[in-house]
PDB file of N, CA and C in Angstrom:
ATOM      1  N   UNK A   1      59.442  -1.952   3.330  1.00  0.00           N
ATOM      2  CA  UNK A   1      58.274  -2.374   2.589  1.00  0.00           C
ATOM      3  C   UNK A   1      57.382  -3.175   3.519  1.00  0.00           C
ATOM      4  N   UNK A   2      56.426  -2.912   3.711  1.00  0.00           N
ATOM      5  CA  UNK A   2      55.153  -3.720   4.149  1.00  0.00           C
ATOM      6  C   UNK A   2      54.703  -4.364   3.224  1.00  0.00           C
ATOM      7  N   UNK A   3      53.874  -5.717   3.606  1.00  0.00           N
ATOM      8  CA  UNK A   3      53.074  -6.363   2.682  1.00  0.00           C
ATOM      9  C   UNK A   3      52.006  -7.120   3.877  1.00  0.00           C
ATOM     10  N   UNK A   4      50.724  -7.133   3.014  1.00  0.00           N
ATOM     11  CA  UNK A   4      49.658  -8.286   3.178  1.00  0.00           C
ATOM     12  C   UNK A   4      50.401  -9.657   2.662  1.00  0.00           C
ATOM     13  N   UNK A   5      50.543 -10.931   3.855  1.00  0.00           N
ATOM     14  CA  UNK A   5      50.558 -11.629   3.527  1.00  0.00           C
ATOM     15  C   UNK A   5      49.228 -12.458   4.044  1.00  0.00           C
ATOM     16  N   UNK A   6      49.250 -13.988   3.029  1.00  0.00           N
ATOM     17  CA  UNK A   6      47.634 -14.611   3.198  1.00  0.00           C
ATOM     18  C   UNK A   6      48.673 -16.196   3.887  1.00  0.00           C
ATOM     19  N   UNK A   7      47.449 -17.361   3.713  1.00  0.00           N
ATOM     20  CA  UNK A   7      48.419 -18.466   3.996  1.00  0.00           C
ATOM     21  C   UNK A   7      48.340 -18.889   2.454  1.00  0.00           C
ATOM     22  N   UNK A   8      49.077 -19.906   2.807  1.00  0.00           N
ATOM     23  CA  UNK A   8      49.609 -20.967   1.374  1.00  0.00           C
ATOM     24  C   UNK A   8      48.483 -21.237   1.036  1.00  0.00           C
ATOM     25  N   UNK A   9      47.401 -21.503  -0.051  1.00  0.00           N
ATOM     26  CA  UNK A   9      46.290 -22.130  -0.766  1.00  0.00           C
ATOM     27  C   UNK A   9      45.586 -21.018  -0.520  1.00  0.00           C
ATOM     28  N   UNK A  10      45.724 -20.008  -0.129  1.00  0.00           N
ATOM     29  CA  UNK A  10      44.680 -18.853  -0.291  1.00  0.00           C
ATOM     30  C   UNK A  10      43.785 -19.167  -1.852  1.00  0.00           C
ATOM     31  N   UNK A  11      42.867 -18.850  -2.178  1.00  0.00           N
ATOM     32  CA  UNK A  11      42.346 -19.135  -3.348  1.00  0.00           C
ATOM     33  C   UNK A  11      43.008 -17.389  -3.959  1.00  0.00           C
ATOM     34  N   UNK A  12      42.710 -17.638  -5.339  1.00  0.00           N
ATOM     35  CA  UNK A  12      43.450 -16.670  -6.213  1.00  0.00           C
ATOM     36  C   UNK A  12      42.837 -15.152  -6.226  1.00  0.00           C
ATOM     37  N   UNK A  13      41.471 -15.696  -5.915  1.00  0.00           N
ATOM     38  CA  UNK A  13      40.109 -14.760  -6.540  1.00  0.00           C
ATOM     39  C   UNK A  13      40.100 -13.807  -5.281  1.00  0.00           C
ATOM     40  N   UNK A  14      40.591 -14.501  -3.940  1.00  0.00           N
ATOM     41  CA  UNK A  14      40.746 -13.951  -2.586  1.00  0.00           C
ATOM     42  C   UNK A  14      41.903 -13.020  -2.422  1.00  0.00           C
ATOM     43  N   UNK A  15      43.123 -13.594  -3.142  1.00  0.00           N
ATOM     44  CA  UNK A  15      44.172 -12.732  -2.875  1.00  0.00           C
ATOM     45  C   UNK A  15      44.540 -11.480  -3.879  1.00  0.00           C
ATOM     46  N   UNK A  16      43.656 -11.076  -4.887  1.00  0.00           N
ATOM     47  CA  UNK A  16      43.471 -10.429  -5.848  1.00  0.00           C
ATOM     48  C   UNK A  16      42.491  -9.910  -5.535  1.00  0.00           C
ATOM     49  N   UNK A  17      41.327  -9.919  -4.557  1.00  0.00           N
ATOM     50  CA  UNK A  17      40.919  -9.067  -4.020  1.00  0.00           C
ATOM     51  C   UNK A  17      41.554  -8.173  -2.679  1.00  0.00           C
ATOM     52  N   UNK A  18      42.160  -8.930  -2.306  1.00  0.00           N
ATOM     53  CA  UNK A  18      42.831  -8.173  -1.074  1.00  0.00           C
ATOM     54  C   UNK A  18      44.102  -6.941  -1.456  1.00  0.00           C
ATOM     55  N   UNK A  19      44.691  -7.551  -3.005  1.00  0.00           N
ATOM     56  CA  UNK A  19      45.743  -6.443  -3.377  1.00  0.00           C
ATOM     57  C   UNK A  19      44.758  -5.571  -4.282  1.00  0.00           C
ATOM     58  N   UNK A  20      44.064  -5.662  -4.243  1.00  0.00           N
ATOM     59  CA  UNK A  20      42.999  -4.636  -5.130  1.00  0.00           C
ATOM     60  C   UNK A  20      42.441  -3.725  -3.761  1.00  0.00           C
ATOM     61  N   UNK A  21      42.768  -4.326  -3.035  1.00  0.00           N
ATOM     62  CA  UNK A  21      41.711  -3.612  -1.897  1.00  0.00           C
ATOM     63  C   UNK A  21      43.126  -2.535  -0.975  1.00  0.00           C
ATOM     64  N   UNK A  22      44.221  -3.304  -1.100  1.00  0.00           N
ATOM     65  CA  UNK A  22      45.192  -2.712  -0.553  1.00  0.00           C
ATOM     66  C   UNK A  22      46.139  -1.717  -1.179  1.00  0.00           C
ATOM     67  N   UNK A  23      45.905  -1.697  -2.848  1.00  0.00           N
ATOM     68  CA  UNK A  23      46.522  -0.934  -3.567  1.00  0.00           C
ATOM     69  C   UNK A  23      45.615   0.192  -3.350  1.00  0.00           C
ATOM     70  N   UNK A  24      44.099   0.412  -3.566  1.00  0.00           N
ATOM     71  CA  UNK A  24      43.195   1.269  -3.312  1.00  0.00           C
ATOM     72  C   UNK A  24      43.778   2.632  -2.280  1.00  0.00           C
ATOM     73  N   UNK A  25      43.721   1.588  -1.052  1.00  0.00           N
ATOM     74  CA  UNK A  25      43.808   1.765   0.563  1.00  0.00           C
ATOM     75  C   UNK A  25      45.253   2.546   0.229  1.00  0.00           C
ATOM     76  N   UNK A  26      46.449   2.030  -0.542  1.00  0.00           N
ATOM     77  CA  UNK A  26      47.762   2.944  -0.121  1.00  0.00           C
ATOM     78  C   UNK A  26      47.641   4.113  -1.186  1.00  0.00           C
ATOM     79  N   UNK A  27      46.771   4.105  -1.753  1.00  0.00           N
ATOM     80  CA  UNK A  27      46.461   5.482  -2.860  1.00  0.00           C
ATOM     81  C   UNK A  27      45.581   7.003  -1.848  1.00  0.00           C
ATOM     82  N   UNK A  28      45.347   6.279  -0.959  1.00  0.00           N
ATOM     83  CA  UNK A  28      44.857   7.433  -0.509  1.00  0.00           C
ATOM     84  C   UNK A  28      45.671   8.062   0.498  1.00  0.00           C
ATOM     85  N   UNK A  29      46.002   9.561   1.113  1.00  0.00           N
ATOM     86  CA  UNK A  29      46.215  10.555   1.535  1.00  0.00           C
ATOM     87  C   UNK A  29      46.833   9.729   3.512  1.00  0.00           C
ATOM     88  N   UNK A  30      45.777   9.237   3.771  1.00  0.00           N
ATOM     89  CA  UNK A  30      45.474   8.782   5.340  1.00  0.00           C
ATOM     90  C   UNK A  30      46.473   7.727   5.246  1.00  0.00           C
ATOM     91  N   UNK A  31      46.197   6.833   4.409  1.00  0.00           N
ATOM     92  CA  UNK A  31      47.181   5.552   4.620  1.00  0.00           C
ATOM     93  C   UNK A  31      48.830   5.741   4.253  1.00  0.00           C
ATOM     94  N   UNK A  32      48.537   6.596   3.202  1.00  0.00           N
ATOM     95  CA  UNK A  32      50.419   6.714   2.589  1.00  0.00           C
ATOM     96  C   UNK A  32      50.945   7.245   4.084  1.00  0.00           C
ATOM     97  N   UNK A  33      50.052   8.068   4.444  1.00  0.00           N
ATOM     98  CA  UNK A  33      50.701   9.118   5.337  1.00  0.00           C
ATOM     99  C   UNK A  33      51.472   8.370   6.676  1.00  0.00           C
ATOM    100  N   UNK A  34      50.541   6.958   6.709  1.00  0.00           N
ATOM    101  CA  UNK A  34      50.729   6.613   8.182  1.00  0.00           C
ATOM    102  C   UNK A  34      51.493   5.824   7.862  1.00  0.00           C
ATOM    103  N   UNK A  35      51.760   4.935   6.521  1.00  0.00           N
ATOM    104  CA  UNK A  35      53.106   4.071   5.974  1.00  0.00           C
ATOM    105  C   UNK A  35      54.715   5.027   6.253  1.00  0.00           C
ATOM    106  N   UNK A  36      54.457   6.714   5.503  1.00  0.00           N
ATOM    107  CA  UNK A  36      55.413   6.886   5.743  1.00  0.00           C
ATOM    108  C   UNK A  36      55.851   7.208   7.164  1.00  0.00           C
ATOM    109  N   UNK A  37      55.042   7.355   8.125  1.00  0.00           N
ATOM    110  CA  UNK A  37      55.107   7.965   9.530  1.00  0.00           C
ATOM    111  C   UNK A  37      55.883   6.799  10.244  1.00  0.00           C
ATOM    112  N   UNK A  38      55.350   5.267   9.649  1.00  0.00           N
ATOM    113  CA  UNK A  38      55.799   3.998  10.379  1.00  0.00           C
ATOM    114  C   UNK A  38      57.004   3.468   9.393  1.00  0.00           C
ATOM    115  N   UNK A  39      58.069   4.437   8.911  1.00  0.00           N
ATOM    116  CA  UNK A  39      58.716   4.004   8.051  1.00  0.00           C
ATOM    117  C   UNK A  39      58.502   3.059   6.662  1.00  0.00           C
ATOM    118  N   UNK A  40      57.902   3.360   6.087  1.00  0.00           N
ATOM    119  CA  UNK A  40      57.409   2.225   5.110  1.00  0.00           C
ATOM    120  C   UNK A  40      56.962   3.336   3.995  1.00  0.00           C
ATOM    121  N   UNK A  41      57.274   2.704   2.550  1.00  0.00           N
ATOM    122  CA  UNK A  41      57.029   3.247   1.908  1.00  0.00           C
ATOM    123  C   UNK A  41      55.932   2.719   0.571  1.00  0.00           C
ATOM    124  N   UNK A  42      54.854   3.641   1.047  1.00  0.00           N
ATOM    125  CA  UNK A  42      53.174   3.027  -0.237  1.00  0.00           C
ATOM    126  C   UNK A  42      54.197   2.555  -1.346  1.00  0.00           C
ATOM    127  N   UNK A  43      54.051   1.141  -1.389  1.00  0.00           N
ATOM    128  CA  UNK A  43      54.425   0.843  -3.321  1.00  0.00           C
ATOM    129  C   UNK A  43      52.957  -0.198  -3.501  1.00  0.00           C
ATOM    130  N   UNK A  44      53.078  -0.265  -5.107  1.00  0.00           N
ATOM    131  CA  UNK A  44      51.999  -1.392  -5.728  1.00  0.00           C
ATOM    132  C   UNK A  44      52.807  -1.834  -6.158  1.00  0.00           C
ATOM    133  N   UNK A  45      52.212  -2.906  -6.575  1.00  0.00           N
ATOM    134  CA  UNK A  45      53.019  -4.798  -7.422  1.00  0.00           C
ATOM    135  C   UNK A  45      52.252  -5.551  -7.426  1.00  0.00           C
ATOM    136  N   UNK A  46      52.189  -6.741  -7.966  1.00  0.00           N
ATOM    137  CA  UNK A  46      51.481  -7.181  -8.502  1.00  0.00           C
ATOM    138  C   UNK A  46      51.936  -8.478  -6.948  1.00  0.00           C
ATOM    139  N   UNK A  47      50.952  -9.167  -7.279  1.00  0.00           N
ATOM    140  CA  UNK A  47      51.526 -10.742  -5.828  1.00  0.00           C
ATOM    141  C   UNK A  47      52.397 -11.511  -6.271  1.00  0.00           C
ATOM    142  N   UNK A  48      52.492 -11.649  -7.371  1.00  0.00           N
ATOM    143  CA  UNK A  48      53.770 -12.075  -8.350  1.00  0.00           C
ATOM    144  C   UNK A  48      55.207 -11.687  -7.983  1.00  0.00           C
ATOM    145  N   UNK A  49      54.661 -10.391  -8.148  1.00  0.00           N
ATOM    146  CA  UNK A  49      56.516  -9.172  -7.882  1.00  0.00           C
ATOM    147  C   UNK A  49      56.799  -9.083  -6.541  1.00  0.00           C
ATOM    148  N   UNK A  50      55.824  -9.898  -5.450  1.00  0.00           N
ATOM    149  CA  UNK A  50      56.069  -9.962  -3.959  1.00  0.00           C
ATOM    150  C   UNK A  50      56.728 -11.122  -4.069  1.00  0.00           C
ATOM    151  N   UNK A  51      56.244 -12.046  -4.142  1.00  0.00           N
ATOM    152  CA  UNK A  51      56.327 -13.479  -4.565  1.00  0.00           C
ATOM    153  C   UNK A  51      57.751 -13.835  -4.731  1.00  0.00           C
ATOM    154  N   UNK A  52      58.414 -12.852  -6.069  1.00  0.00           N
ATOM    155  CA  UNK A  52      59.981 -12.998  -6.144  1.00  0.00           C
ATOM    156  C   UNK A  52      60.941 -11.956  -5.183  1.00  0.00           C
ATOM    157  N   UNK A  53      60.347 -10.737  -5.007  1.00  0.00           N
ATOM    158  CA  UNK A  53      60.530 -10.241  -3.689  1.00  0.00           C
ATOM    159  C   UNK A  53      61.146 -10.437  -2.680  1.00  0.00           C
ATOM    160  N   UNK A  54      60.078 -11.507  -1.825  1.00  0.00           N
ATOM    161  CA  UNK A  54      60.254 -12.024  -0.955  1.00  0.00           C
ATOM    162  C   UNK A  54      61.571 -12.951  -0.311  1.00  0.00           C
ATOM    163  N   UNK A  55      62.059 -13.680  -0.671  1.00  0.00           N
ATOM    164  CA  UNK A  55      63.124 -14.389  -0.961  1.00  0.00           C
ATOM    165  C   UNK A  55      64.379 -13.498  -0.576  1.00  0.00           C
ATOM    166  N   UNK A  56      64.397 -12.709  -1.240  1.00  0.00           N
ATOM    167  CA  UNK A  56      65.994 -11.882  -1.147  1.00  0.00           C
ATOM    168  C   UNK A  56      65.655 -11.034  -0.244  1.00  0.00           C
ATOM    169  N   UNK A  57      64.399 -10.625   0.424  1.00  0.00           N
ATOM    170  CA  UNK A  57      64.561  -9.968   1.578  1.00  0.00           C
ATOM    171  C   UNK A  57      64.480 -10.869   3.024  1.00  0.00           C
ATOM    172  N   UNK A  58      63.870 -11.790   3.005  1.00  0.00           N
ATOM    173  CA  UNK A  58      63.848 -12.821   4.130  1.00  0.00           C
ATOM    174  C   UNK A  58      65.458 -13.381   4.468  1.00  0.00           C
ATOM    175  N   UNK A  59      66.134 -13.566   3.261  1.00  0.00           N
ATOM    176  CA  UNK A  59      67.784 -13.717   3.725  1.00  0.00           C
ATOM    177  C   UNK A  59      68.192 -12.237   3.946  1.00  0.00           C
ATOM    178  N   UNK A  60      68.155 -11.256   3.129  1.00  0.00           N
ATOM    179  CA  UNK A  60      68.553 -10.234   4.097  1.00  0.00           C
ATOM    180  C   UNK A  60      68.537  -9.894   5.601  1.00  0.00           C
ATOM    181  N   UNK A  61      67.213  -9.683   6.143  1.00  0.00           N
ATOM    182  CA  UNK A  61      66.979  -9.511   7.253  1.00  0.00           C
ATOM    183  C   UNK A  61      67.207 -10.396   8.342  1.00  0.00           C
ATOM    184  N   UNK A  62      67.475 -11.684   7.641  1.00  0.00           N
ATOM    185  CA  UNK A  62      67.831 -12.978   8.229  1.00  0.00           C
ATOM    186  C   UNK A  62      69.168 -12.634   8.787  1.00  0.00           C
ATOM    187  N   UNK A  63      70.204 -12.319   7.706  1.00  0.00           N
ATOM    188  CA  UNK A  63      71.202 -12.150   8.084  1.00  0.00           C
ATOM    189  C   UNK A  63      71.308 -11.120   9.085  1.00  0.00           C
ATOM    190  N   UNK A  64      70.989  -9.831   8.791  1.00  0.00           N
ATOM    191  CA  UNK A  64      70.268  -8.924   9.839  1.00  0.00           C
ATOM    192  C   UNK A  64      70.596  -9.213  11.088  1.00  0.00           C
ATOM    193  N   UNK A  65      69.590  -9.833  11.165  1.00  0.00           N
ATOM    194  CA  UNK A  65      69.245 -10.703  13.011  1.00  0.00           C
ATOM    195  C   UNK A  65      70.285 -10.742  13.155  1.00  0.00           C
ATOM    196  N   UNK A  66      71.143 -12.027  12.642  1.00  0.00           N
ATOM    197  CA  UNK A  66      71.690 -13.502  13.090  1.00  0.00           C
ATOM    198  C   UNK A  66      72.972 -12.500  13.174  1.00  0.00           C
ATOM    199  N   UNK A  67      73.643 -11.373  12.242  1.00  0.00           N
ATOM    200  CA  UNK A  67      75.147 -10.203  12.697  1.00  0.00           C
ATOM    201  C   UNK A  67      74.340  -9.815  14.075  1.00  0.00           C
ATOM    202  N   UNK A  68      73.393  -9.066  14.090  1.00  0.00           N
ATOM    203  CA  UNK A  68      73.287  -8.289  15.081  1.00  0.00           C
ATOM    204  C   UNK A  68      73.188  -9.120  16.714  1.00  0.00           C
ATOM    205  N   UNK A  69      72.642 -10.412  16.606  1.00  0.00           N
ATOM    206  CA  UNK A  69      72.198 -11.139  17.952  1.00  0.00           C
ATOM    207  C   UNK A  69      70.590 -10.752  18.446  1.00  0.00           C
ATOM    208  N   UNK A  70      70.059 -10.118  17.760  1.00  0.00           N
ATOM    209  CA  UNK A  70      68.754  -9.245  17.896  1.00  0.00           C
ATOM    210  C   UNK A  70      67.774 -10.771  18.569  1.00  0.00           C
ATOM    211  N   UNK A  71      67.138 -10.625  19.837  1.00  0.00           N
ATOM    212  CA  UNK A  71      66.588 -11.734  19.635  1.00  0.00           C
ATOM    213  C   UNK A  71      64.943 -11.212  20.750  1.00  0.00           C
ATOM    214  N   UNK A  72      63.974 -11.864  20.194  1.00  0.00           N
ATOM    215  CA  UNK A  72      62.648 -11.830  20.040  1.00  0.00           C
ATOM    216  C   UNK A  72      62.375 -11.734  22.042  1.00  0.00           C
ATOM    217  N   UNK A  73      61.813 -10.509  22.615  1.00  0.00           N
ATOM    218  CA  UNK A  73      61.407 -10.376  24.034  1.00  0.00           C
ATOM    219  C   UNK A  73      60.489 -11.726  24.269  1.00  0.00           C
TER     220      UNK A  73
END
């Protein structure tokens, strides 16, 4: 999963335009195509359903790393 993230205090009106702008963007033909090409798969949600999301995949991948030794060039 890919996501747009903003910083902390983003205003509301800003980040509800950007998932309006990005749900658009993965509806079309060009973009799904290049999500699925870069492994990733077009979904919509709301910033909410990222929001709780987020969390259980950041310890996933966390853990990820930290089995594998994977560490940043």
């Amino acid at each position: 999963m890919g996501a747009l993230v903003v910083p902390a205090g983003t205003p509301r009106d800003i980040v509800l335009k950007l998932h309006a702008a990005a749900n658009k963007a993965m509806q079309t033909q060009e973009v799904s195509q290049a999500m699925r090409d870069n492994a990733s798969e077009p979904q919509g949600g709301t910033p909410e359903e990222f929001a709780a999301f987020r969390p259980s995949e950041m310890a996933f991948w966390g853990s990820a790393v930290r089995l594998t030794g994977t560490k940043a060039d």
